[in-house]
N, C-alpha and C. Protein backbone atom coordinates (compact mmCIF):
# COMPACT_ATOMS: atom_id res chain seq x y z
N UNK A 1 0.85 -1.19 0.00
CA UNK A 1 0.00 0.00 0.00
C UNK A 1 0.89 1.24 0.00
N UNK A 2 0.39 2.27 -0.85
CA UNK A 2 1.51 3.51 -0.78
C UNK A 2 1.00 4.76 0.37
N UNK A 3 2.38 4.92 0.62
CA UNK A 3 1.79 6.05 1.54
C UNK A 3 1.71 7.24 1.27
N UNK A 4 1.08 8.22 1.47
CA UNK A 4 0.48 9.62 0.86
C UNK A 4 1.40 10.63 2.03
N UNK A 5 2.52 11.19 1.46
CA UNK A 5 3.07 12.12 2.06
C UNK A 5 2.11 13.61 2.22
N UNK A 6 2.04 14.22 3.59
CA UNK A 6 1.54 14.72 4.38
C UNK A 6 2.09 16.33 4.16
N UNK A 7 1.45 17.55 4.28
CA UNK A 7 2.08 19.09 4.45
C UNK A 7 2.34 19.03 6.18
N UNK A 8 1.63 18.40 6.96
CA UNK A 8 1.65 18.60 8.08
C UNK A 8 3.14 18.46 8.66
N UNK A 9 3.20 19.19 10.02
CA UNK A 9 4.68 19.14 10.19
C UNK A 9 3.75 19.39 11.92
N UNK A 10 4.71 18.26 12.63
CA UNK A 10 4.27 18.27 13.90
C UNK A 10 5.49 19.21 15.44
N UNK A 11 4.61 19.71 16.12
CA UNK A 11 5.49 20.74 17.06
C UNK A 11 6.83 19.85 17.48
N UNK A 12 7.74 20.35 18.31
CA UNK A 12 8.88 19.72 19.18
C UNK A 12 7.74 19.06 20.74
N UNK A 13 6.95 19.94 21.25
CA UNK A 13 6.00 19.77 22.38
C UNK A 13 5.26 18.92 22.05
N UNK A 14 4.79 18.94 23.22
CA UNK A 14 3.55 17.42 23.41
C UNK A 14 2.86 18.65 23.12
N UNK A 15 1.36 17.80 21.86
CA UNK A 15 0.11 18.15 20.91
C UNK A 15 -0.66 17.22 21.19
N UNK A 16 -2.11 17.73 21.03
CA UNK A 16 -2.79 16.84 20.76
C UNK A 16 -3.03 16.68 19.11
N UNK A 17 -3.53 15.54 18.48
CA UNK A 17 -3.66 15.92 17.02
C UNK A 17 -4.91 15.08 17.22
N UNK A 18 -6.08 16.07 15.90
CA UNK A 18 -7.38 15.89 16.20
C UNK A 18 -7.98 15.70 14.23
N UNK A 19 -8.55 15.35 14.04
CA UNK A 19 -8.75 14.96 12.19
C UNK A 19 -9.99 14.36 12.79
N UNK A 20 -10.93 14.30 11.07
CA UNK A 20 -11.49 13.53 11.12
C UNK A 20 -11.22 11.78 10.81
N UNK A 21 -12.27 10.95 10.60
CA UNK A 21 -11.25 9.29 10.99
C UNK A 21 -10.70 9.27 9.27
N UNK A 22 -9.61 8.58 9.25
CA UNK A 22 -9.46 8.85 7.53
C UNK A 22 -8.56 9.45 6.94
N UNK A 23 -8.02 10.38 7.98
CA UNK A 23 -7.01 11.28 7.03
C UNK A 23 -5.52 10.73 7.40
N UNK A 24 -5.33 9.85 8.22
CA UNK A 24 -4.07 9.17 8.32
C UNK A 24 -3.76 9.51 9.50
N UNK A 25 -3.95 10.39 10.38
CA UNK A 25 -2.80 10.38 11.93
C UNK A 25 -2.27 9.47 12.20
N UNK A 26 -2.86 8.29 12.64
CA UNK A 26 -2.29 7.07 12.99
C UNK A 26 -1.20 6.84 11.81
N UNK A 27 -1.00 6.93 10.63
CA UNK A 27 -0.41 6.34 9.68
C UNK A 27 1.11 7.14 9.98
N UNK A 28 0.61 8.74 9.65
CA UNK A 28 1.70 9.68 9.78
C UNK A 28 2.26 9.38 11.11
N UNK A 29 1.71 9.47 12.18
CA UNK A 29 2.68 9.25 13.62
C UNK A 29 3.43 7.90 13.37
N UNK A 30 2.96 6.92 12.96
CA UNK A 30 4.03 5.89 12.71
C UNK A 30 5.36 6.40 11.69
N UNK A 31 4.85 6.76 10.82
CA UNK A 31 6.21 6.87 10.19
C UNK A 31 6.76 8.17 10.46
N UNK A 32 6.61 8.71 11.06
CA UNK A 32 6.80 10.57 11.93
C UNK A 32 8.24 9.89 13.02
N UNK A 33 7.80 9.47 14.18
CA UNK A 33 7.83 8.92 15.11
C UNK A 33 8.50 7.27 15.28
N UNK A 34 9.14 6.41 14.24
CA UNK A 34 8.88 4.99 14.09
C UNK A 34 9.27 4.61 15.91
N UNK A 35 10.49 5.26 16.77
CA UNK A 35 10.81 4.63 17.95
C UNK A 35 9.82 5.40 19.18
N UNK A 36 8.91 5.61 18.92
CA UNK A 36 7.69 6.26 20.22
C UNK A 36 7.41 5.05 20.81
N UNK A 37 6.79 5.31 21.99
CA UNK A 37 6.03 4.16 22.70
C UNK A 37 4.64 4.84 22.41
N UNK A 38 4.07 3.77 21.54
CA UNK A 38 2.57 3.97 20.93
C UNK A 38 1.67 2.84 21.64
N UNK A 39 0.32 3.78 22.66
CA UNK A 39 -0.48 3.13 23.43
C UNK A 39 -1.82 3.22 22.61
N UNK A 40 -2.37 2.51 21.83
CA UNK A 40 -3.24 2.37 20.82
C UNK A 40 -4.59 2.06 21.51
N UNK A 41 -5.09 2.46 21.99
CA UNK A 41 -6.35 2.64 22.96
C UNK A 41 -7.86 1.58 22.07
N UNK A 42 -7.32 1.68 20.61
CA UNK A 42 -8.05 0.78 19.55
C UNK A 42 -8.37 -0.69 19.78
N UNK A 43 -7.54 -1.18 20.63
CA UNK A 43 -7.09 -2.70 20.67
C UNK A 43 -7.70 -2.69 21.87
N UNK A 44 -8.45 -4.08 21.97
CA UNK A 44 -9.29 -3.98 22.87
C UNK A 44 -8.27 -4.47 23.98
N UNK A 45 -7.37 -4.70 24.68
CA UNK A 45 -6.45 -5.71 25.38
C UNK A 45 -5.87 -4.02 26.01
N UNK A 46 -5.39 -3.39 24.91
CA UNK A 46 -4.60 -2.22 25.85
C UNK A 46 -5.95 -0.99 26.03
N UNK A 47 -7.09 -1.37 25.80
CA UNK A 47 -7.99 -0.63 26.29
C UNK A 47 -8.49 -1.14 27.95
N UNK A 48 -8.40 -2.38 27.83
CA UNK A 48 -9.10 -2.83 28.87
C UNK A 48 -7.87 -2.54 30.17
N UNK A 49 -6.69 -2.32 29.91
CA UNK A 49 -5.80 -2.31 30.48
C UNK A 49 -5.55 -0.73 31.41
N UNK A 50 -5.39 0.06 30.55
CA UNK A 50 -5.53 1.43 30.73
C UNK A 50 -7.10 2.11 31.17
N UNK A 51 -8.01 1.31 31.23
CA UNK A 51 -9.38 2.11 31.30
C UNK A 51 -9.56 1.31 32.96
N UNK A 52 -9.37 0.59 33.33
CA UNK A 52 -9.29 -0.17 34.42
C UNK A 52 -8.56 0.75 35.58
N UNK A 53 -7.38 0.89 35.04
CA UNK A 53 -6.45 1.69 35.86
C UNK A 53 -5.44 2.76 35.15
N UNK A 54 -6.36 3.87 34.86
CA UNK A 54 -5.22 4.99 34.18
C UNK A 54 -4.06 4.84 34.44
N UNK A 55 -3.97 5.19 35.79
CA UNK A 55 -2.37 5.19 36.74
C UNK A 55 -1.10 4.38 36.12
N UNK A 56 -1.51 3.43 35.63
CA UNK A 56 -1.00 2.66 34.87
C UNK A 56 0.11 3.15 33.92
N UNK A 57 -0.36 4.12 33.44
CA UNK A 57 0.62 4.66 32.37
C UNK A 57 2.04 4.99 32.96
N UNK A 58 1.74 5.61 34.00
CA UNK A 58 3.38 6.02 34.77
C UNK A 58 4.02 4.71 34.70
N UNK A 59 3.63 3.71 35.27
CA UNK A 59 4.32 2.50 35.08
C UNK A 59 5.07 1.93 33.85
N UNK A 60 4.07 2.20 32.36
CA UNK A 60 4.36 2.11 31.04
C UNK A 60 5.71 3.05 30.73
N UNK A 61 5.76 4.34 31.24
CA UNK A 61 6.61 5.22 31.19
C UNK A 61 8.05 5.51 31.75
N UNK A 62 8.17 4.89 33.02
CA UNK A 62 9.04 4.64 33.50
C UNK A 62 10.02 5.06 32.84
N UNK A 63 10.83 5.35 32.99
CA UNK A 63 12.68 5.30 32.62
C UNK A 63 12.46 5.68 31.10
N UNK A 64 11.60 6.50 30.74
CA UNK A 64 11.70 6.81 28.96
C UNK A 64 12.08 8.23 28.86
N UNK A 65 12.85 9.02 29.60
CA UNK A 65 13.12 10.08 30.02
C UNK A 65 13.81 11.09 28.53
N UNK A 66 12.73 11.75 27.98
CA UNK A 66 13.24 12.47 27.14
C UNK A 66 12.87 11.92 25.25
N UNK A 67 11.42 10.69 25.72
CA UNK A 67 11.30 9.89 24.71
C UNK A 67 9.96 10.20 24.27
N UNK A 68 9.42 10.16 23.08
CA UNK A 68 7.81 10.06 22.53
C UNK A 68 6.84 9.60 22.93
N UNK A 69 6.01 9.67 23.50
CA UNK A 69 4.68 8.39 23.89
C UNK A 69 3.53 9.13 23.03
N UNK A 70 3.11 8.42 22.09
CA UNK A 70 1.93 8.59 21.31
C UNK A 70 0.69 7.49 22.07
N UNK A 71 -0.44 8.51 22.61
CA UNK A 71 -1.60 7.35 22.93
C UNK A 71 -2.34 8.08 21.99
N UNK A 72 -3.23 7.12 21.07
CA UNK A 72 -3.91 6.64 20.01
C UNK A 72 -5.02 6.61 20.67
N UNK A 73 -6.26 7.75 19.85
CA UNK A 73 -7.61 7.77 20.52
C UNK A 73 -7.97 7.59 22.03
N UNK A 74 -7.30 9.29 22.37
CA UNK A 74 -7.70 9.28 23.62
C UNK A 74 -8.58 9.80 24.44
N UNK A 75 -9.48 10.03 23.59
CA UNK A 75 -10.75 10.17 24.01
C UNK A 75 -11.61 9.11 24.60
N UNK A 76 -11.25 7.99 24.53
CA UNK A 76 -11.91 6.62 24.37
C UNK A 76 -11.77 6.55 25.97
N UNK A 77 -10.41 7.30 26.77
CA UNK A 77 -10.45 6.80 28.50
C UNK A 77 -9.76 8.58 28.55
N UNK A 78 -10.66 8.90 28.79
CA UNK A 78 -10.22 10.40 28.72
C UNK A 78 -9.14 11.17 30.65
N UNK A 79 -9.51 9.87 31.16
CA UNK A 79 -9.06 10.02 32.86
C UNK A 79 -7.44 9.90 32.42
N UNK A 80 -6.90 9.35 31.05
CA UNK A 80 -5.68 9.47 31.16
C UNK A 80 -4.49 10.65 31.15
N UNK A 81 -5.72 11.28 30.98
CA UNK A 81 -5.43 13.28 30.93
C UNK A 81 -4.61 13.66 31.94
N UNK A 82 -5.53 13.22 33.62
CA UNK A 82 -4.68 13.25 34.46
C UNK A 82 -3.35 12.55 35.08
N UNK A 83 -2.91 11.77 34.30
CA UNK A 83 -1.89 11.09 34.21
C UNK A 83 -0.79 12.26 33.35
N UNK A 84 -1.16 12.13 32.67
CA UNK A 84 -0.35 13.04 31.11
C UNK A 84 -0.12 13.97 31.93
N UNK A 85 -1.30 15.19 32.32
CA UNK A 85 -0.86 16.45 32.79
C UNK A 85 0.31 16.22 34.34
N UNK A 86 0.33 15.54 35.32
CA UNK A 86 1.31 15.06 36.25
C UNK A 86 2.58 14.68 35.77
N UNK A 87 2.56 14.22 34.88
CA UNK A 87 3.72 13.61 33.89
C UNK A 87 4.51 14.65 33.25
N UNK A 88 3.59 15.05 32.76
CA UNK A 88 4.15 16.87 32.33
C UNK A 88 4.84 17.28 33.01
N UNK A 89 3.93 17.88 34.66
CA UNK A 89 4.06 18.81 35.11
C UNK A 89 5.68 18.38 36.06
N UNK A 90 5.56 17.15 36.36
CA UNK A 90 6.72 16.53 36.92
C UNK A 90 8.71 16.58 36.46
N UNK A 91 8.43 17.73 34.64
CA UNK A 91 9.19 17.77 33.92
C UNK A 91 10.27 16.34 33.96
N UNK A 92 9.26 15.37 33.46
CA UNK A 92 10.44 14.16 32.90
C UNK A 92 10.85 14.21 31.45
N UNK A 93 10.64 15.66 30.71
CA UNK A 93 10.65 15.39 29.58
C UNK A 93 10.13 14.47 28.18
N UNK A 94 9.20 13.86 28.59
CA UNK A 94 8.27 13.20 27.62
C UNK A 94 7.51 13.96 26.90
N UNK A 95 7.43 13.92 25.61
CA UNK A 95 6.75 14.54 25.01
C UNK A 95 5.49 13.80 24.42
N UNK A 96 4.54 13.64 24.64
CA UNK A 96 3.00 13.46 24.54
C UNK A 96 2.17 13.72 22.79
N UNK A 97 2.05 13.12 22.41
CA UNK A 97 0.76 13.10 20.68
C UNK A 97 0.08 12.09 21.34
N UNK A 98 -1.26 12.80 21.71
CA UNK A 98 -2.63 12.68 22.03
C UNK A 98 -3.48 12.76 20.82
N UNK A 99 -3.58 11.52 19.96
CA UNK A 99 -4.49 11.94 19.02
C UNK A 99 -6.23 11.43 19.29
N UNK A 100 -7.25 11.94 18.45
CA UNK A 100 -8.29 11.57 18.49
C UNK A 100 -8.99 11.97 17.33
N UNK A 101 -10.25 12.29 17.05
CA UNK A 101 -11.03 12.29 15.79
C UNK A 101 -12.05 13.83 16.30
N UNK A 102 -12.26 13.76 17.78
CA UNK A 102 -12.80 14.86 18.24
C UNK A 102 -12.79 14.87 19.45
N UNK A 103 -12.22 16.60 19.60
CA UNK A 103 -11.79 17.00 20.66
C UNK A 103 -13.46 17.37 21.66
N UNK A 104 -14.66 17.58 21.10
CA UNK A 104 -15.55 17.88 20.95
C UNK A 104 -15.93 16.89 22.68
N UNK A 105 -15.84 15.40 21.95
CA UNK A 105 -15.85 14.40 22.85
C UNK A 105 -15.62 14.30 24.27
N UNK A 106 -14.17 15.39 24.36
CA UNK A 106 -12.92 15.12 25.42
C UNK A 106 -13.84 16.16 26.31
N UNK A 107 -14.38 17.53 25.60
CA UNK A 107 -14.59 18.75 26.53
C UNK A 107 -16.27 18.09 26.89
N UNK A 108 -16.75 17.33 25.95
CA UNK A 108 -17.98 16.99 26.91
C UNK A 108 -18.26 16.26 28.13
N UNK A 109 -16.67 15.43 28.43
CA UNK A 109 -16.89 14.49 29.72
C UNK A 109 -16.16 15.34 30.68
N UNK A 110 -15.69 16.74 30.54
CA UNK A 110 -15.30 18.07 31.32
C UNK A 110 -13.86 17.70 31.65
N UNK A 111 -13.35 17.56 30.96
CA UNK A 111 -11.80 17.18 30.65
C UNK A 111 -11.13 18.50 30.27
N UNK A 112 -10.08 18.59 31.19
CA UNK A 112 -9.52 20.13 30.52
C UNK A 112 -8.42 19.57 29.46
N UNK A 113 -8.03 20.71 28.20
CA UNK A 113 -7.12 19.80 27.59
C UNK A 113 -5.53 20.11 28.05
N UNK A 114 -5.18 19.99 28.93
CA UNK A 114 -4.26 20.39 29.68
C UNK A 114 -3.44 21.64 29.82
N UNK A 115 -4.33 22.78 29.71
CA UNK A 115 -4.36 24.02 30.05
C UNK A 115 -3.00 24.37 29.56
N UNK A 116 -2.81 24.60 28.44
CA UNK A 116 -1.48 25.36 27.60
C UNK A 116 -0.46 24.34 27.76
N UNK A 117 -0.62 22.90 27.99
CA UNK A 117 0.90 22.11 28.47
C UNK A 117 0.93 21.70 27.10
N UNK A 118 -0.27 21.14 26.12
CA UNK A 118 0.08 20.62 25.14
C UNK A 118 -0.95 21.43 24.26
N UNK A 119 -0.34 22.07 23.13
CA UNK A 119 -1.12 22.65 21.54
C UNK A 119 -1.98 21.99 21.41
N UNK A 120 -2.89 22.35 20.41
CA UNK A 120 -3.87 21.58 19.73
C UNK A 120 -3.64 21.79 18.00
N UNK A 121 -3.60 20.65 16.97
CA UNK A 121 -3.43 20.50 16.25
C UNK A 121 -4.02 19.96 15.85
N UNK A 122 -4.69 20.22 13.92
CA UNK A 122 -5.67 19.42 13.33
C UNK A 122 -4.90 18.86 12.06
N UNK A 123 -5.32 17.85 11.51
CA UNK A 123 -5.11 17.05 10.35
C UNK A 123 -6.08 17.52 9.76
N UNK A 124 -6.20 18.07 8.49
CA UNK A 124 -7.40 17.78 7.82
C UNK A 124 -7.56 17.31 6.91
N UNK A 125 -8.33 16.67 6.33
CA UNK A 125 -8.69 15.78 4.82
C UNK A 125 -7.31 16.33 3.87
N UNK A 126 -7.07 15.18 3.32
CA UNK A 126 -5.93 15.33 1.89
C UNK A 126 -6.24 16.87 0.95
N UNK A 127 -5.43 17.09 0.52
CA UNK A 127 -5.77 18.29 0.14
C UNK A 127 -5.18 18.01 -1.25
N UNK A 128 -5.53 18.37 -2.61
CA UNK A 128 -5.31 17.52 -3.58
C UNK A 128 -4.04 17.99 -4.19
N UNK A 129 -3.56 18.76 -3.86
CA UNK A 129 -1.74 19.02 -4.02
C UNK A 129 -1.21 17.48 -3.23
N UNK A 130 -1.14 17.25 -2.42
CA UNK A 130 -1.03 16.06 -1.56
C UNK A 130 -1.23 14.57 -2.41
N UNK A 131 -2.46 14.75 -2.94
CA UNK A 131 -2.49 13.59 -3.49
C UNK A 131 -2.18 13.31 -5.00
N UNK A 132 -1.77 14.67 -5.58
CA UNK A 132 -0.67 14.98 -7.20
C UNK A 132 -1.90 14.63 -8.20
């Protein structure tokens, strides 16, 4: 399958990145990113894992001091917010891509999006320069 190179260009900071489903985030953060620790919230095994016990993540994180962690649709356990923002605020240097499809989701279960720690960034549909 070929891959469709992207205009998007992602911050140095932890972002959230928000698209509708379709336009590739997941695709681009893989090949953006190939050595991140990617928590794919999709799969039902690391959903059930993380939605059980947010807290969890610090554990996942451990000793990655200065490394990527991409969690994948995180809207789906949105309590992992407060993990992220502690993690932040703790300056271990992790930098955070929070993606989802809508942010819309996150502010309706009264989730702050971590108050200036991480941008907000959109993907949007291919744009037909993009696709030649």
């Amino acid at each position: 399958m070929e891959s469709v190179g992207r205009f998007f260009r992602g911050p140095k900071q932890s972002y959230f990145l928000f698209g509708p489903r379709g336009t590739g985030k997941s695709t681009w953060l893989r090949q953006q990113y190939p050595d991140a620790l990617i928590i794919d919230l999709l799969a039902p095994e690391v959903f059930r894992i993380y939605s059980a016990r947010p807290e969890r993540l610090r554990e996942s994180v451990k000793g990655a001091e200065g490394e990527t962690i991409v969690i994948d649709e995180v809207q789906k356990i949105p309590e992992l917010l407060d993990v992220v923002h502690e993690l932040l605020e703790s300056g271990s240097g992790l930098q955070f891509i929070l993606t989802g499809s809508s942010a819309r989701k996150l502010k309706r279960t009264g989730v702050d999006l971590l108050a200036g720690r991480a941008i907000v960034k959109t993907m949007h549909p291919f744009m037909a320069s993009e696709l030649k």
